[in-house]
PDB file of N, CA and C in Angstrom:
ATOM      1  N   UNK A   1      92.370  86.085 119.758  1.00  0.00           N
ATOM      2  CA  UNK A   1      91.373  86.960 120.299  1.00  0.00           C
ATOM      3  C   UNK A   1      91.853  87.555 121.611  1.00  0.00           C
ATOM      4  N   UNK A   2      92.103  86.776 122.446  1.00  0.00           N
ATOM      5  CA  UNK A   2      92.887  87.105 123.877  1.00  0.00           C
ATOM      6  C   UNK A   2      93.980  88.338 123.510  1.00  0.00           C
ATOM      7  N   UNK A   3      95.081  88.452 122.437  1.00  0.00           N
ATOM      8  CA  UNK A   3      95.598  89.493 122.556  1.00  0.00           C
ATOM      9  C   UNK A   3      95.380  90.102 122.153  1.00  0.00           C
ATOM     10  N   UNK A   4      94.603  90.317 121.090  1.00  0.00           N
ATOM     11  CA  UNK A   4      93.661  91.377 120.491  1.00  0.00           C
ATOM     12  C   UNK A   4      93.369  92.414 121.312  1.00  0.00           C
ATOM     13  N   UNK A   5      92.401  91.488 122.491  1.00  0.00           N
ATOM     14  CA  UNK A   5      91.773  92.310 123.769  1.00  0.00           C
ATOM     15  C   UNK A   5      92.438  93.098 124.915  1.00  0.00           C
ATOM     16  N   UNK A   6      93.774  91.738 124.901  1.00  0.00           N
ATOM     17  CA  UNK A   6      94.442  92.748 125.868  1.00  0.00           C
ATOM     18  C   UNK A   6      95.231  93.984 125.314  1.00  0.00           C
ATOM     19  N   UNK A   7      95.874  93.666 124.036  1.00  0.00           N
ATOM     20  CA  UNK A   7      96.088  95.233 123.397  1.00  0.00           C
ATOM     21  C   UNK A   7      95.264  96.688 123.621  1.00  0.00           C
ATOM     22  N   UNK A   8      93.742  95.906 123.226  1.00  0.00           N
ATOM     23  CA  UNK A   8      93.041  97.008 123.355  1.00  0.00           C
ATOM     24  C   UNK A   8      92.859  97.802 124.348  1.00  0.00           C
ATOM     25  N   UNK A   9      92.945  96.776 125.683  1.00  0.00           N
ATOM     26  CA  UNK A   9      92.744  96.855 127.279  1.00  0.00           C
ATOM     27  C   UNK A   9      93.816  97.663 127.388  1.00  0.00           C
ATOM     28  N   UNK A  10      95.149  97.807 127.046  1.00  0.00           N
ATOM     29  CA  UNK A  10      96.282  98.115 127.262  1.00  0.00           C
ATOM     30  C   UNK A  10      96.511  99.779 126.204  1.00  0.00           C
ATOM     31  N   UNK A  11      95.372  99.613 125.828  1.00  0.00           N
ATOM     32  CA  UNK A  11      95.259 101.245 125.209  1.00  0.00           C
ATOM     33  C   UNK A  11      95.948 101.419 123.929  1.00  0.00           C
ATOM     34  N   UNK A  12      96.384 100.484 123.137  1.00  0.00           N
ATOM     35  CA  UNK A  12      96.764 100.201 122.142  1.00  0.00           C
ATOM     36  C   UNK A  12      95.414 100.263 120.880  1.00  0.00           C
ATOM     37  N   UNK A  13      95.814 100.909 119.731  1.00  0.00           N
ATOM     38  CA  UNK A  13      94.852 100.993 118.589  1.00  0.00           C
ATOM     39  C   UNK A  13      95.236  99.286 117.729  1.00  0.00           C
ATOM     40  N   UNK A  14      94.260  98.111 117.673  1.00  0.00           N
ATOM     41  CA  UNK A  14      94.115  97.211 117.607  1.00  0.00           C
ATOM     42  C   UNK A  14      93.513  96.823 116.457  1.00  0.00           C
ATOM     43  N   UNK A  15      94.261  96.412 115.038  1.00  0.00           N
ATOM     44  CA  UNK A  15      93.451  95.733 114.543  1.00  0.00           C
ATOM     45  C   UNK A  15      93.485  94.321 114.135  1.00  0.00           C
ATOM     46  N   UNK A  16      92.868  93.657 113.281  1.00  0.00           N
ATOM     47  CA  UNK A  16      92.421  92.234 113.326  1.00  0.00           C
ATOM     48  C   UNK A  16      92.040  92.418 111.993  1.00  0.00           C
ATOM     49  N   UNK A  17      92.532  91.432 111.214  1.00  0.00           N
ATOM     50  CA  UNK A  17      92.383  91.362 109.741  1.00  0.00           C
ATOM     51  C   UNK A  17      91.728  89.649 110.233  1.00  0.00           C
ATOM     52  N   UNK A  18      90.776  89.356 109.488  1.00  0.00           N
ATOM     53  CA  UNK A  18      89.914  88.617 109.808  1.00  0.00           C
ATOM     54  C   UNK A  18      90.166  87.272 109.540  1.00  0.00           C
ATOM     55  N   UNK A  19      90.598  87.551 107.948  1.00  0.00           N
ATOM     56  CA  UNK A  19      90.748  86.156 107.184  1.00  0.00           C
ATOM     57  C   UNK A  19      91.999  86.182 107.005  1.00  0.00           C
ATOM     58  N   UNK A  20      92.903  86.656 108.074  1.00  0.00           N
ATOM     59  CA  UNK A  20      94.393  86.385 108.734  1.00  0.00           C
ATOM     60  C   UNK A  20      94.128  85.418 109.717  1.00  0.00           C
ATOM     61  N   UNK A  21      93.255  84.957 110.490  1.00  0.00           N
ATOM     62  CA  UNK A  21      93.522  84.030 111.503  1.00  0.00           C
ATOM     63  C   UNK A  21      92.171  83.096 111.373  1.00  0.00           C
ATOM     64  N   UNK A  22      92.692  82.230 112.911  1.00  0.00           N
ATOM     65  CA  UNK A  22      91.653  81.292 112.577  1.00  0.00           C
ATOM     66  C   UNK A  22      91.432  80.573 114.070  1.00  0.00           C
ATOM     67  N   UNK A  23      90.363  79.568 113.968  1.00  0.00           N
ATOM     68  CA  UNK A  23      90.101  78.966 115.128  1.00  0.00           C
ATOM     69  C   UNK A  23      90.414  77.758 115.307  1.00  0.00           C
ATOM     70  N   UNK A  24      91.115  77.068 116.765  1.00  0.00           N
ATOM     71  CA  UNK A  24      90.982  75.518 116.142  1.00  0.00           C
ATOM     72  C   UNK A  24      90.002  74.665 116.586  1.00  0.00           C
ATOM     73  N   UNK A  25      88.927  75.473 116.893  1.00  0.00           N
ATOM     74  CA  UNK A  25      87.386  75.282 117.502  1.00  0.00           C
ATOM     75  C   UNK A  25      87.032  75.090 115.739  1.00  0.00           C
ATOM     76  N   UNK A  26      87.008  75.340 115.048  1.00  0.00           N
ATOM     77  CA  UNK A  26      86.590  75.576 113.451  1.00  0.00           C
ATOM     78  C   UNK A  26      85.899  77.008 113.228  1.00  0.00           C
ATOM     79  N   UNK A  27      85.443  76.718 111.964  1.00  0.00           N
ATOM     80  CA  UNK A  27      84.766  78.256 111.424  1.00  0.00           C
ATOM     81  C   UNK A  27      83.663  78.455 112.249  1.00  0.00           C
ATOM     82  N   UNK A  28      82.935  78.030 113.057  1.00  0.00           N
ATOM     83  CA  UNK A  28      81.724  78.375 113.789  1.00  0.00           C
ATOM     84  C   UNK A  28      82.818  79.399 114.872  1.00  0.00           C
ATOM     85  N   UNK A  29      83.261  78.962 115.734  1.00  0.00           N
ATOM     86  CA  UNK A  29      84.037  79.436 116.451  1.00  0.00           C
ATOM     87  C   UNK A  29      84.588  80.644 116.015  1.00  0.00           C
ATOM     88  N   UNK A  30      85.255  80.700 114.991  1.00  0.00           N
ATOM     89  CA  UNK A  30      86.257  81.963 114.129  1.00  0.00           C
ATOM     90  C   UNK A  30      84.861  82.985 114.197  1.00  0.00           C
ATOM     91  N   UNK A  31      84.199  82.556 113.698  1.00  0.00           N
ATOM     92  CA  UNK A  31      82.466  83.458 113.616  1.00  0.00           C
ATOM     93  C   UNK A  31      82.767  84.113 114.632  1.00  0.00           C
ATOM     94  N   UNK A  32      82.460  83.288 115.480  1.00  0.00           N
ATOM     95  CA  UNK A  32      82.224  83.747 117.196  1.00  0.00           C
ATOM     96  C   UNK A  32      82.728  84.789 117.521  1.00  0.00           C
ATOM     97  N   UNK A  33      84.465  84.276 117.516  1.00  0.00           N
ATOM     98  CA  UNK A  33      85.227  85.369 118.173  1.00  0.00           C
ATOM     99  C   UNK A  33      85.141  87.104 116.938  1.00  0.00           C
ATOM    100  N   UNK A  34      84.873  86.727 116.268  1.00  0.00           N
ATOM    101  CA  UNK A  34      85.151  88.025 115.070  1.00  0.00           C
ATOM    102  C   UNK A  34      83.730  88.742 115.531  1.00  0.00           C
ATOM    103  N   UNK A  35      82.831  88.110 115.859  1.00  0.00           N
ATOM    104  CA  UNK A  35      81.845  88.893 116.541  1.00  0.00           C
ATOM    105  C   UNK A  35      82.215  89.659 117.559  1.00  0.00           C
ATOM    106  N   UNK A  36      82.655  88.704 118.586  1.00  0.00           N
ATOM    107  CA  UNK A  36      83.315  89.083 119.919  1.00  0.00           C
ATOM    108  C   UNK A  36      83.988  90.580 119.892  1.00  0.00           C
ATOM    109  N   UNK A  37      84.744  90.194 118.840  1.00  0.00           N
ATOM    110  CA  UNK A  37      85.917  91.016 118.674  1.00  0.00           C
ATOM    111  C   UNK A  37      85.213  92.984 117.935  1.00  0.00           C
ATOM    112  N   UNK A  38      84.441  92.594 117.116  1.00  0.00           N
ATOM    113  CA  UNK A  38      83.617  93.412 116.581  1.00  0.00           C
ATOM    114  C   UNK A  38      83.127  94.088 117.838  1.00  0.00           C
ATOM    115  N   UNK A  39      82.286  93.521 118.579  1.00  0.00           N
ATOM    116  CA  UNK A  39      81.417  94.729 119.856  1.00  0.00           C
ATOM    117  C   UNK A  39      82.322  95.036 120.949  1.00  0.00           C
ATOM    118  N   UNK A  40      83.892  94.503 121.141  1.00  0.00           N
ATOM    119  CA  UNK A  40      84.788  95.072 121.903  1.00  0.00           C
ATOM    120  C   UNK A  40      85.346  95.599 121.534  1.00  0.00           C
ATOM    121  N   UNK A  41      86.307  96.287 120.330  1.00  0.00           N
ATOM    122  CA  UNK A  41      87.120  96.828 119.789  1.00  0.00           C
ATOM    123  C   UNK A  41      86.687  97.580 119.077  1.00  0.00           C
ATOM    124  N   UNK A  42      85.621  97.576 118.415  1.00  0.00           N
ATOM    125  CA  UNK A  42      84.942  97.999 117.362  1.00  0.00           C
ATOM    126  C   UNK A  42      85.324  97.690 115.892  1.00  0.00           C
ATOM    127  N   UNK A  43      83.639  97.973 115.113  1.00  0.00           N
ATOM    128  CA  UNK A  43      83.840  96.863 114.100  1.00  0.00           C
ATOM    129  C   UNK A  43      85.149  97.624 113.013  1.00  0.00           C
ATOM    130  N   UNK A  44      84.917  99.162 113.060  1.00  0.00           N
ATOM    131  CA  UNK A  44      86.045  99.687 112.232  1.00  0.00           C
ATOM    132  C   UNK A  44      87.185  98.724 112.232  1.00  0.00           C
ATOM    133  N   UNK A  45      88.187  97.953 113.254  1.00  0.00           N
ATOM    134  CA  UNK A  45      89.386  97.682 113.840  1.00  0.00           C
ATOM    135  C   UNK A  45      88.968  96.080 113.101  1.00  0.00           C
ATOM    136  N   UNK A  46      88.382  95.845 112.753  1.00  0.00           N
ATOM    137  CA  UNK A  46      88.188  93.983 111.891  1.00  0.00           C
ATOM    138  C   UNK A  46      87.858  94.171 110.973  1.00  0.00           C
ATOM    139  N   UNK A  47      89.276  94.075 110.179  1.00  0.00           N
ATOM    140  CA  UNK A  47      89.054  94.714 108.802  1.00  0.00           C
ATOM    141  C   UNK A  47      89.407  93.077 107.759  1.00  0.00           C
ATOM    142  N   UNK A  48      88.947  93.086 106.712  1.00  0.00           N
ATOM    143  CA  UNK A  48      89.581  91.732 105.671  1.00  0.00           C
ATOM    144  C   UNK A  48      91.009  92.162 105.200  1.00  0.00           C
ATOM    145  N   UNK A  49      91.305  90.980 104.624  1.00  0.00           N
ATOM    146  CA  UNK A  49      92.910  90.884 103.929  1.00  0.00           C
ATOM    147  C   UNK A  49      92.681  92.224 102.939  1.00  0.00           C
ATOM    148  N   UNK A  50      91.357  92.213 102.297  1.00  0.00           N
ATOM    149  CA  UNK A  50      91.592  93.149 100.852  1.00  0.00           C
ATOM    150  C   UNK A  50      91.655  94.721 101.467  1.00  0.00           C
ATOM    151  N   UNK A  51      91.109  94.801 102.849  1.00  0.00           N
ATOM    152  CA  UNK A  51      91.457  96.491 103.310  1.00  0.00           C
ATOM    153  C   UNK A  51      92.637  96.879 103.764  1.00  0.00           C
ATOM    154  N   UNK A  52      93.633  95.874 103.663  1.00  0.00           N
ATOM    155  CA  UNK A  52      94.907  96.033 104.634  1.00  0.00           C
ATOM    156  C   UNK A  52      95.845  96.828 103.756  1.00  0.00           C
ATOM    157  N   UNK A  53      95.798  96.735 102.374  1.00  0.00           N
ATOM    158  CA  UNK A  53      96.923  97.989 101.872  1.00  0.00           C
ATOM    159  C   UNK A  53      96.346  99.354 101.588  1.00  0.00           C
ATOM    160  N   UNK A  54      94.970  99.246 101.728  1.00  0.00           N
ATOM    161  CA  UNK A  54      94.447 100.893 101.817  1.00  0.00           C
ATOM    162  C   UNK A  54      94.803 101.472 103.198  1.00  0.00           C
ATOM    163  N   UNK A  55      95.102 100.605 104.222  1.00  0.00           N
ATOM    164  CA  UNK A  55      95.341 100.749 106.066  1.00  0.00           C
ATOM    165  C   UNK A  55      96.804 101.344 106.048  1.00  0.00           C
ATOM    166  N   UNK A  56      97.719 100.897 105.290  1.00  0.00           N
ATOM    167  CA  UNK A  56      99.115 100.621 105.404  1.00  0.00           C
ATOM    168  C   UNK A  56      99.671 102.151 104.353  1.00  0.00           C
ATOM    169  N   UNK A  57      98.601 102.795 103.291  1.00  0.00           N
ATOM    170  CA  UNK A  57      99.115 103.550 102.570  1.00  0.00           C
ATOM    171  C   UNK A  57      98.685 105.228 102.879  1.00  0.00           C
TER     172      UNK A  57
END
């Protein structure tokens, strides 16, 4: 999550495939930050594994 943010901070187009990472707080936590991550980056930019080759083509 931390570099996520600072990418973004750093003016970089940022995304985050969701059910690519994880927490070692557990899934409550992973929740958390994907929220987090959603109202800072925006939700377009937290995308799942299954949107990543429509992203790439």
């Amino acid at each position: 999550m931390a570099t996520s943010l600072g990418l973004f901070d750093a003016g970089f187009q940022t995304f985050v495939v969701s059910d690519g990472c994880a927490s070692s707080g557990g899934q409550e936590y992973h929740e958390a930050a994907i929220k987090i991550l959603k109202r800072n980056i925006g939700q377009k930019y937290v995308i799942s594994f299954s949107e990543l080759p429509a992203m790439l083509s």
